[in-house]
N, C-alpha and C. Protein backbone atom coordinates (compact mmCIF):
# COMPACT_ATOMS: atom_id res chain seq x y z
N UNK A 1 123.35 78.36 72.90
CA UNK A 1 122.24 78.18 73.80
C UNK A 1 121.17 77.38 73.07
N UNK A 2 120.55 76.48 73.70
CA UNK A 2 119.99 75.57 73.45
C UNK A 2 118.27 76.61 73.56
N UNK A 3 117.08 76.05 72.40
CA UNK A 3 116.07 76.71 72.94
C UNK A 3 115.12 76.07 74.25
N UNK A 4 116.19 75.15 75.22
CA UNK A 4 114.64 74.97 76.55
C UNK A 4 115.81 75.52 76.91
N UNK A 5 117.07 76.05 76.73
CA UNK A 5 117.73 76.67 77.94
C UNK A 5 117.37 78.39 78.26
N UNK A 6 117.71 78.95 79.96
CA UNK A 6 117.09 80.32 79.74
C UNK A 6 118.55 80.94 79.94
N UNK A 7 118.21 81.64 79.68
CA UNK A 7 119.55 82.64 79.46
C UNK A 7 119.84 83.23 81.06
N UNK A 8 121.46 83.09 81.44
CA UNK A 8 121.64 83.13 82.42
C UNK A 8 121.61 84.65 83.84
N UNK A 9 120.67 85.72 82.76
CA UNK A 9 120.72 86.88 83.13
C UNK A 9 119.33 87.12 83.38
N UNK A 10 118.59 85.85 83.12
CA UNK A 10 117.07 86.25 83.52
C UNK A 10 116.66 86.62 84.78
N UNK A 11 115.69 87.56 84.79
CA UNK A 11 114.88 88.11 85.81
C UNK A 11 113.31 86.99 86.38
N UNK A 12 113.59 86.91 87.37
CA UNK A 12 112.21 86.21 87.75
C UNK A 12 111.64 87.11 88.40
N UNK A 13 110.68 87.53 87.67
CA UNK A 13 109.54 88.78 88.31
C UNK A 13 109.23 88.30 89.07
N UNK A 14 108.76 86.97 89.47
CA UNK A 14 107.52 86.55 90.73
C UNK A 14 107.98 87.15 92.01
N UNK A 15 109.50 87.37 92.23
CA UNK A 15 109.50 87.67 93.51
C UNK A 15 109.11 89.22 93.35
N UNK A 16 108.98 89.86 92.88
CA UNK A 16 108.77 91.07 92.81
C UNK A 16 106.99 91.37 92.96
N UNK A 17 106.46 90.36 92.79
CA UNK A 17 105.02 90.88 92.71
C UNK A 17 104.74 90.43 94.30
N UNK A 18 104.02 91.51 95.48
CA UNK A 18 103.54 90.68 96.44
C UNK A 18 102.70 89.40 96.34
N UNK A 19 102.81 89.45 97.93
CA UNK A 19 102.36 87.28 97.59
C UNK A 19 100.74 88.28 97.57
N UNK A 20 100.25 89.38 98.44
CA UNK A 20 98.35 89.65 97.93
C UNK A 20 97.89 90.09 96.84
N UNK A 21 98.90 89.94 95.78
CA UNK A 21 98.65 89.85 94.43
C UNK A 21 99.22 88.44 93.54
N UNK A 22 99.70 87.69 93.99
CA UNK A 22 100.36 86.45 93.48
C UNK A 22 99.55 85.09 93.67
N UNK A 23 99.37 84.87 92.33
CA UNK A 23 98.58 83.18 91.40
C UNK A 23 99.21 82.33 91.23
N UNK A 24 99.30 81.02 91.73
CA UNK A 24 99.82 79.99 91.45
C UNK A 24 98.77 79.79 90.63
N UNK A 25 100.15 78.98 89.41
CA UNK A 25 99.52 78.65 87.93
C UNK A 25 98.19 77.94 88.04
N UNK A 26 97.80 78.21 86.82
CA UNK A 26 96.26 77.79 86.87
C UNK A 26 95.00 77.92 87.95
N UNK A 27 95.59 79.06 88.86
CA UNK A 27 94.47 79.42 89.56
C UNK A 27 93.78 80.34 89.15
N UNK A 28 92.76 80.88 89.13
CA UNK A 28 91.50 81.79 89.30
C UNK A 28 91.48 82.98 90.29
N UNK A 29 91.52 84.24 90.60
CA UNK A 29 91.58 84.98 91.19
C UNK A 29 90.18 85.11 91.70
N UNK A 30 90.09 85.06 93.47
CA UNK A 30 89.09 84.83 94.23
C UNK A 30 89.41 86.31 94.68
N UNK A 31 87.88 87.11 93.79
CA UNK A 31 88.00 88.83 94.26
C UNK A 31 87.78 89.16 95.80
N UNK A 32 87.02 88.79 95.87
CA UNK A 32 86.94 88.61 97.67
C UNK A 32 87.76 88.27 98.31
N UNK A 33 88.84 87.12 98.19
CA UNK A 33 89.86 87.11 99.03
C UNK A 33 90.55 87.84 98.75
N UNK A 34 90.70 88.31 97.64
CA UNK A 34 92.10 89.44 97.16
C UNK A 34 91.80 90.71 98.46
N UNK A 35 90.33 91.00 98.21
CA UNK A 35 89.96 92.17 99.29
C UNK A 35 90.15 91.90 99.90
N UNK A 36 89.32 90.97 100.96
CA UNK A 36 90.14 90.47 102.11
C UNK A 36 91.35 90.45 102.54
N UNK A 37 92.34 89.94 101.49
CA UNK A 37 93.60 90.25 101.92
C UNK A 37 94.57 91.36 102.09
N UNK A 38 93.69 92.58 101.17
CA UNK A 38 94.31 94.06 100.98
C UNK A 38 93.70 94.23 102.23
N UNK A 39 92.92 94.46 102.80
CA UNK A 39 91.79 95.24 103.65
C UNK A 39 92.62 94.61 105.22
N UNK A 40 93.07 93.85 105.26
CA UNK A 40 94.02 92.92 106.23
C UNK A 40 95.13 93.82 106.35
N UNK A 41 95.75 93.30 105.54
CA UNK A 41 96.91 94.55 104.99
C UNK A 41 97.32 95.90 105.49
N UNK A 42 96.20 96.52 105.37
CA UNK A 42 95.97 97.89 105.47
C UNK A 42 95.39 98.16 107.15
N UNK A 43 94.83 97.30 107.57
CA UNK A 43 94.20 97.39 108.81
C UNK A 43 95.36 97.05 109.27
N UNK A 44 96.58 96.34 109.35
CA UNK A 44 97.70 96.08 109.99
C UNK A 44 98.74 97.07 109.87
N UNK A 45 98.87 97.45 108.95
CA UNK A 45 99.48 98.65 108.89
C UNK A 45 98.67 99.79 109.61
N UNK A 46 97.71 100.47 109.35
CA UNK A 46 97.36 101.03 110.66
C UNK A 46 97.24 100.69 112.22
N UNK A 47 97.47 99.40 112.40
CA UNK A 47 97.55 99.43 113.67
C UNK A 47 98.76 99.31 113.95
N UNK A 48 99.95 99.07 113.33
CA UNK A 48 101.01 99.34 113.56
C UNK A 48 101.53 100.74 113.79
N UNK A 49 100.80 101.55 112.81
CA UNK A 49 101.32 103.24 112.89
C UNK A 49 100.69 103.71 114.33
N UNK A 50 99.43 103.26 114.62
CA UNK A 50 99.01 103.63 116.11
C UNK A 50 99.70 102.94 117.35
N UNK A 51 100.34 101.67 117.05
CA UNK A 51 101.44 101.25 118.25
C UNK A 51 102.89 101.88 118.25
N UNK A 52 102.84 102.74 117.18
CA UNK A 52 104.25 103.22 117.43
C UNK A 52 103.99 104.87 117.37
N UNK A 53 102.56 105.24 117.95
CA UNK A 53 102.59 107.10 118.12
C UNK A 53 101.75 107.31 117.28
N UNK A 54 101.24 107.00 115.57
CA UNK A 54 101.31 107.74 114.31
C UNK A 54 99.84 108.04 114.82
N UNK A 55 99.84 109.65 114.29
CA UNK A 55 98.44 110.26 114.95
C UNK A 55 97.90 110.14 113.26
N UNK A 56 96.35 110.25 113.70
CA UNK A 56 95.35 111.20 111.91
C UNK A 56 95.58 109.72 111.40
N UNK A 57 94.93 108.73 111.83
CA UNK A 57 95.57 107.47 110.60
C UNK A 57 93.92 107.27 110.32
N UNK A 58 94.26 106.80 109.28
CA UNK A 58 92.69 106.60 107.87
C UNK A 58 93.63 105.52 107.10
N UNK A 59 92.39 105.25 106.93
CA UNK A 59 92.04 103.98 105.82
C UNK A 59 91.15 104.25 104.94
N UNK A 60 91.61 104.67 103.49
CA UNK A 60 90.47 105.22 102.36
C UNK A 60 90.70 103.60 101.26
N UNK A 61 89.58 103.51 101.21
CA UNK A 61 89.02 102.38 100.36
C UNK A 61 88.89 103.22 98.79
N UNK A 62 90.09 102.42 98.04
CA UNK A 62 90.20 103.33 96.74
C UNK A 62 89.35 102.40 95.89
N UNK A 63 88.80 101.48 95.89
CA UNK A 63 88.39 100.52 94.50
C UNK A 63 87.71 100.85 93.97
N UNK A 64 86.66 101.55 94.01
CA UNK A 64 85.93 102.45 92.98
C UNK A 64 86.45 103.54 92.22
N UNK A 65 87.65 104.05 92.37
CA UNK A 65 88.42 105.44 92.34
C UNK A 65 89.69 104.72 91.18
N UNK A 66 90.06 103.78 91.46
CA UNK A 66 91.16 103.17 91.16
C UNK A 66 91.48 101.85 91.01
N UNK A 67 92.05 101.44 89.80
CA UNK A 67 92.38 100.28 89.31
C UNK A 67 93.49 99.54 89.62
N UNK A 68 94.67 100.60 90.46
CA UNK A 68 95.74 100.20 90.69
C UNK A 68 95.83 100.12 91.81
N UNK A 69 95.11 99.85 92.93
CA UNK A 69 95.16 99.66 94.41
C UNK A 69 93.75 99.78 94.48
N UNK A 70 93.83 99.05 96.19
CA UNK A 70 93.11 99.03 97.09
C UNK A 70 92.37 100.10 98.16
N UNK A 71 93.40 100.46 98.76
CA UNK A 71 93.39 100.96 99.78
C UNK A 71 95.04 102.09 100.07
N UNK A 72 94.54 103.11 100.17
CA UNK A 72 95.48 103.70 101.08
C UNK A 72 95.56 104.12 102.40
N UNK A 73 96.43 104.02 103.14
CA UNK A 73 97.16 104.02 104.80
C UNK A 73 97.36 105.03 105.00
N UNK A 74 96.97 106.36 105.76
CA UNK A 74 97.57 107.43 106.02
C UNK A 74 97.70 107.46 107.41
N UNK A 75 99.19 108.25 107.76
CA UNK A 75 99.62 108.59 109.17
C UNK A 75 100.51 109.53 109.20
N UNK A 76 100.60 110.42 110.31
CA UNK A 76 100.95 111.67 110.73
C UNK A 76 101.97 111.27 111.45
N UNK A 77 103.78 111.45 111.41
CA UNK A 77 104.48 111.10 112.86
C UNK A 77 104.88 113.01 113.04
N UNK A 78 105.74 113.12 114.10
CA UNK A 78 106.12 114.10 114.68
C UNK A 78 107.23 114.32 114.09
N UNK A 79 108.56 113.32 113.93
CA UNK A 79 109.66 113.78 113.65
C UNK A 79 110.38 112.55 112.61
N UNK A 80 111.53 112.63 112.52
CA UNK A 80 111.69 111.74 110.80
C UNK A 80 112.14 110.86 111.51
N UNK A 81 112.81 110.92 112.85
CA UNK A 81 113.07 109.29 113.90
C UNK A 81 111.71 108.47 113.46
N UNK A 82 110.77 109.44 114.10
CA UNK A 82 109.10 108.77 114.45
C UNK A 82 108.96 107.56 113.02
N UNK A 83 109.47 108.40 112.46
CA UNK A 83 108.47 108.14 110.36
C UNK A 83 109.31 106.91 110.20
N UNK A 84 110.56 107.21 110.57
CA UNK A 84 111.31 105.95 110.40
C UNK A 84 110.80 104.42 110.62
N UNK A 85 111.02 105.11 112.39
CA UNK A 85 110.31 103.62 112.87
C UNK A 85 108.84 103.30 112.81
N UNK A 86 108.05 104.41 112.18
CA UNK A 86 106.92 103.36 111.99
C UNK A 86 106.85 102.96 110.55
N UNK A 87 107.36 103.48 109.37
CA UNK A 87 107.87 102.70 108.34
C UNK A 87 108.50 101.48 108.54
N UNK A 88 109.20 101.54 109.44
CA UNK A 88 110.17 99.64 109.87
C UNK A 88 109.09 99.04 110.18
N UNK A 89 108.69 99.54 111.24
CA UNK A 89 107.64 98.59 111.63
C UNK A 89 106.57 98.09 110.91
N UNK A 90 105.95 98.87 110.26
CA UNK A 90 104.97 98.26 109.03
C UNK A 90 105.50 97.21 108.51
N UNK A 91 107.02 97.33 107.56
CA UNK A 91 107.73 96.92 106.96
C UNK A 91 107.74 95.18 107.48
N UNK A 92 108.35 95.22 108.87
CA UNK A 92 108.15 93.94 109.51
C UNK A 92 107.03 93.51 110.04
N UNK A 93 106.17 94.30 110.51
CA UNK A 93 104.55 93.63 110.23
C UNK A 93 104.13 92.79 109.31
N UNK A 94 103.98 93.71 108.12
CA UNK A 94 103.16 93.43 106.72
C UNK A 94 104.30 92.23 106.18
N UNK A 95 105.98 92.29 106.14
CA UNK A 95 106.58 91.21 105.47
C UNK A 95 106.99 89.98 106.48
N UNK A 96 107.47 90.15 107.55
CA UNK A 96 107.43 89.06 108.31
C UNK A 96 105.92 87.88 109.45
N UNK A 97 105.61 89.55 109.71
CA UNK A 97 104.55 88.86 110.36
C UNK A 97 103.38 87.94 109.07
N UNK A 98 102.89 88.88 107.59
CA UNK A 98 101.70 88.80 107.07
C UNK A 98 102.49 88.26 106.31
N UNK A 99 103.54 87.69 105.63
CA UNK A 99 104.34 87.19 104.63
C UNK A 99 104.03 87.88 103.40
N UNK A 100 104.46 89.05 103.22
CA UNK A 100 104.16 89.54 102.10
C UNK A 100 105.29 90.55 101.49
N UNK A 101 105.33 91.16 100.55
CA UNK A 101 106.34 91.62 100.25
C UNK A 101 106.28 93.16 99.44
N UNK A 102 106.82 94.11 99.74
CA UNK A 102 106.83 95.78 99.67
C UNK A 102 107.61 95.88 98.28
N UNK A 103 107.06 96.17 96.98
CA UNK A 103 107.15 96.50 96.08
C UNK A 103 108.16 97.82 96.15
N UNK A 104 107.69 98.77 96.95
CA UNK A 104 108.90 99.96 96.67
C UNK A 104 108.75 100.76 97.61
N UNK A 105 109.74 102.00 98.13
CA UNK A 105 109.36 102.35 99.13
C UNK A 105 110.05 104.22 98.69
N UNK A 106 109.38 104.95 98.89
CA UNK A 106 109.85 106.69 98.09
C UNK A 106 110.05 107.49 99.45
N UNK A 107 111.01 108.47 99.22
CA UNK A 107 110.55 109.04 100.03
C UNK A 107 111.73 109.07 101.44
N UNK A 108 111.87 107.93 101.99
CA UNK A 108 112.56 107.64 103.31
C UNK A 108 114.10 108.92 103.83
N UNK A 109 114.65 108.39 102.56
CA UNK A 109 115.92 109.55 103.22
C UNK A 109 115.22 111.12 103.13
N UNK A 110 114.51 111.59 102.72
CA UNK A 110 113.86 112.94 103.25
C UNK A 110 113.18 113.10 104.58
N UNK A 111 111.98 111.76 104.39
CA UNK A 111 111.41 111.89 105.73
C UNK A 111 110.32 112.49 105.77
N UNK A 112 109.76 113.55 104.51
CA UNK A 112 108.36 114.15 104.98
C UNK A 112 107.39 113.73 104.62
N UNK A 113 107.43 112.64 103.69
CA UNK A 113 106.12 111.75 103.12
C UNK A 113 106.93 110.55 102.67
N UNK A 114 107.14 109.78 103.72
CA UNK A 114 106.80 108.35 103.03
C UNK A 114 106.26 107.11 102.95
N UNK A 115 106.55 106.95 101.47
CA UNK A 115 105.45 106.33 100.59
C UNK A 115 106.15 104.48 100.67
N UNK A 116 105.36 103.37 101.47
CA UNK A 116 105.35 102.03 101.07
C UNK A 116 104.16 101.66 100.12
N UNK A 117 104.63 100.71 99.05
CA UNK A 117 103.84 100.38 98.09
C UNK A 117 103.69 98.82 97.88
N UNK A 118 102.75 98.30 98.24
CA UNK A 118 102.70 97.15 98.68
C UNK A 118 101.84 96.26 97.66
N UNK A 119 101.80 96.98 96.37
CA UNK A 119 100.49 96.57 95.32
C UNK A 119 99.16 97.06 95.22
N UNK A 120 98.77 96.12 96.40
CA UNK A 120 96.88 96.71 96.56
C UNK A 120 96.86 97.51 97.23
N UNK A 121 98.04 97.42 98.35
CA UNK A 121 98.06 98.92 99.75
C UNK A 121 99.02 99.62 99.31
N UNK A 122 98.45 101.17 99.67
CA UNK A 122 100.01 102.06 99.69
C UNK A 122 99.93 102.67 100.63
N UNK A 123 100.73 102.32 101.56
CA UNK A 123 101.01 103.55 102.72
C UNK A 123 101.52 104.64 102.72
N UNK A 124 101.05 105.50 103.03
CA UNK A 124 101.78 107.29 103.14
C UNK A 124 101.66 107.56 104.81
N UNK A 125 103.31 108.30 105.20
CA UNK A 125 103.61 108.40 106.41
C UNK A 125 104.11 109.89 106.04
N UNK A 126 103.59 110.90 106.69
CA UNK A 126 103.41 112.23 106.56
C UNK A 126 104.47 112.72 107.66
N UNK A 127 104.97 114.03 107.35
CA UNK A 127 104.94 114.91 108.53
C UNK A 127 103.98 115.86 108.62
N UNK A 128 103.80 116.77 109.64
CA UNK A 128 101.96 117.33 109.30
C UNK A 128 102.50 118.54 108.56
N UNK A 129 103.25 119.09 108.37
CA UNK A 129 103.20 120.22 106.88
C UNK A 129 103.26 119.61 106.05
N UNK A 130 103.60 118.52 105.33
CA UNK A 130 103.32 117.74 104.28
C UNK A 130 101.76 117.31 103.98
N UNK A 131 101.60 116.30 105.64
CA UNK A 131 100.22 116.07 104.93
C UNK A 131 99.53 116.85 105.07
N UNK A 132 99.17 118.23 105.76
CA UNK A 132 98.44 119.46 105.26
C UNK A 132 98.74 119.96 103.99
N UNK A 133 99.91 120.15 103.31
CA UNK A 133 99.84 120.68 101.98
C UNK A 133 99.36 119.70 100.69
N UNK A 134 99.59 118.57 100.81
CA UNK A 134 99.20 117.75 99.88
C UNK A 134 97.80 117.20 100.06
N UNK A 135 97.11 117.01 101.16
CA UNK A 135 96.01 116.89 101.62
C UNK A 135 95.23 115.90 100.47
N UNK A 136 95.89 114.56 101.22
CA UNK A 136 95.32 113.47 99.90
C UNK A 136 94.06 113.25 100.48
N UNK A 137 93.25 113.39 101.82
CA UNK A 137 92.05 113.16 101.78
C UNK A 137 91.06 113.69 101.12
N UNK A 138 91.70 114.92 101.00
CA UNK A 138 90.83 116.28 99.80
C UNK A 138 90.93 115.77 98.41
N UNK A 139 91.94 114.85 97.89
CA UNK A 139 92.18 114.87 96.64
C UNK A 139 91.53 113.53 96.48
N UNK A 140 91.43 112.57 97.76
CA UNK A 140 90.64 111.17 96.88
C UNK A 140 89.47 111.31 98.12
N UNK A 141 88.11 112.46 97.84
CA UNK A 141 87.74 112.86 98.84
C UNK A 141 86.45 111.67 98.46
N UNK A 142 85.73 111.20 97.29
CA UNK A 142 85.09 110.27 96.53
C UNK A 142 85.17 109.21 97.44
N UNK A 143 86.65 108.68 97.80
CA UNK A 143 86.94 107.29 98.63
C UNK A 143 86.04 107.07 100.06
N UNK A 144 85.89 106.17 100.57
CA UNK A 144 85.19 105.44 101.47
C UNK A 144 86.21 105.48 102.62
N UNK A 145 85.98 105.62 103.85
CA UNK A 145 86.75 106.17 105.03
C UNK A 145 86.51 104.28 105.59
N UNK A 146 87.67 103.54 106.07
CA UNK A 146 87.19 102.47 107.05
C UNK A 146 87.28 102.62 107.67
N UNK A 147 86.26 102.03 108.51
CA UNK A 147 85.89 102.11 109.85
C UNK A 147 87.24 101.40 110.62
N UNK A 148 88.08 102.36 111.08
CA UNK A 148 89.29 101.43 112.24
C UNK A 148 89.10 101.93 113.71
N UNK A 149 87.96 102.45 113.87
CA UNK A 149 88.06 102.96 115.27
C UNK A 149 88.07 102.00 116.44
N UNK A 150 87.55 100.61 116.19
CA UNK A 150 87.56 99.65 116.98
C UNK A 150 89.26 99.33 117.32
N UNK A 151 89.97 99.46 116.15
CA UNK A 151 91.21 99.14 116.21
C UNK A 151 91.69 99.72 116.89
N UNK A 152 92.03 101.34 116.82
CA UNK A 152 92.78 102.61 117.24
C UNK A 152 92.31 102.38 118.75
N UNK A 153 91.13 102.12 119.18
CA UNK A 153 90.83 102.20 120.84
C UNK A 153 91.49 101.02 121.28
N UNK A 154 91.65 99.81 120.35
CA UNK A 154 92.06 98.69 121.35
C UNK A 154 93.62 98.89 121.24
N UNK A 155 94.38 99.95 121.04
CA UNK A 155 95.64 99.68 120.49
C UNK A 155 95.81 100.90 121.90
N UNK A 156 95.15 101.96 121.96
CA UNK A 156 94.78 102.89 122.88
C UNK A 156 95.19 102.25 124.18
N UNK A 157 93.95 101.12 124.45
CA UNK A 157 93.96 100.69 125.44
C UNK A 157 95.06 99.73 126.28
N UNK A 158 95.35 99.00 124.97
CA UNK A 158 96.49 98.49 125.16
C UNK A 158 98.02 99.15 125.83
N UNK A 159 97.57 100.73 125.05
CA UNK A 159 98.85 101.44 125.74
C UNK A 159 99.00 101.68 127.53
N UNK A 160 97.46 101.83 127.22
CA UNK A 160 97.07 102.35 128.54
C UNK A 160 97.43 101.36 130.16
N UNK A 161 96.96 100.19 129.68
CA UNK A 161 97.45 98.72 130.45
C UNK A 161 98.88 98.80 130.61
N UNK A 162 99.55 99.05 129.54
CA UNK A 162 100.68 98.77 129.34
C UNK A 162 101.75 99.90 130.32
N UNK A 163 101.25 101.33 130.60
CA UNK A 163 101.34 102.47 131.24
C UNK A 163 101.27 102.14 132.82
N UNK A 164 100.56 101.40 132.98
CA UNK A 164 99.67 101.00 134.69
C UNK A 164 100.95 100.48 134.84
């Protein structure tokens, strides 16, 4: 092996890092858009969990709390069908619709908490004895609540039209 050659077992991390954490070389990280783009993120993912049922959804603003994210997503479904599909659906929200890409995902074949990890966002999809016993609002109680109620009513309403 030659030294400009790379060895044919290399790993290219880049695809592994989402694109709302990903620098093309020699750029500068614009903190504001980074927020912007978590806070996007996360607001889409909650409105996804409210178009597909998910009750109790919050948006806690971790950046004062935490170095390793943004924001966490919480939602309540009824049954592990429910959790499923609003895990997919995020899934194709946040990666097809927002072009971005889900670092890891815990949790799924159980069904009572799961966890998408998206870098700056992490979503948690509960069943409600789960998220009553673990009760992460109690535990990152410090965090900042966002305001999504504008969202949740127009997603509401939308059902409602959609019902008529």
């Amino acid at each position: 092996m030659t030294k400009s050659s790379k060895p044919t077992d290399a790993i290219d991390i880049s695809d592994m890092i989402p694109e709302s954490d990903r620098l093309r070389r020699g750029e500068v990280p614009n903190e504001e858009a980074r927020i912007a783009r978590s806070l996007e993120l996360a607001k889409a993912a909650a409105r996804t969990a409210a178009e597909n049922n998910g009750r109790d959804i919050v948006v806690l603003d971790l950046r004062l709390q935490s170095s390793m994210f943004d924001f966490f997503v919480l939602a309540t479904g009824s049954s592990r069908r429910q959790l499923h599909a609003i895990s997919e659906e995020i899934d194709h929200t946040l990666e097809d619709d927002l072009e971005d890409r889900r670092i890891g995902i815990e949790g799924y074949s159980e069904s009572r908490w799961i966890l998408l990890d998206y870098g700056s966002v992490v979503i948690h999809l509960f069943d409600d004895e789960t998220r009553e016993y673990y009760s992460l609002e109690s535990l990152w109680a410090d965090a900042t609540q966002v305001d999504i109620s504008d969202l949740l009513a127009a997603v509401a309403a939308e059902d409602t039209r959609n019902q008529s």
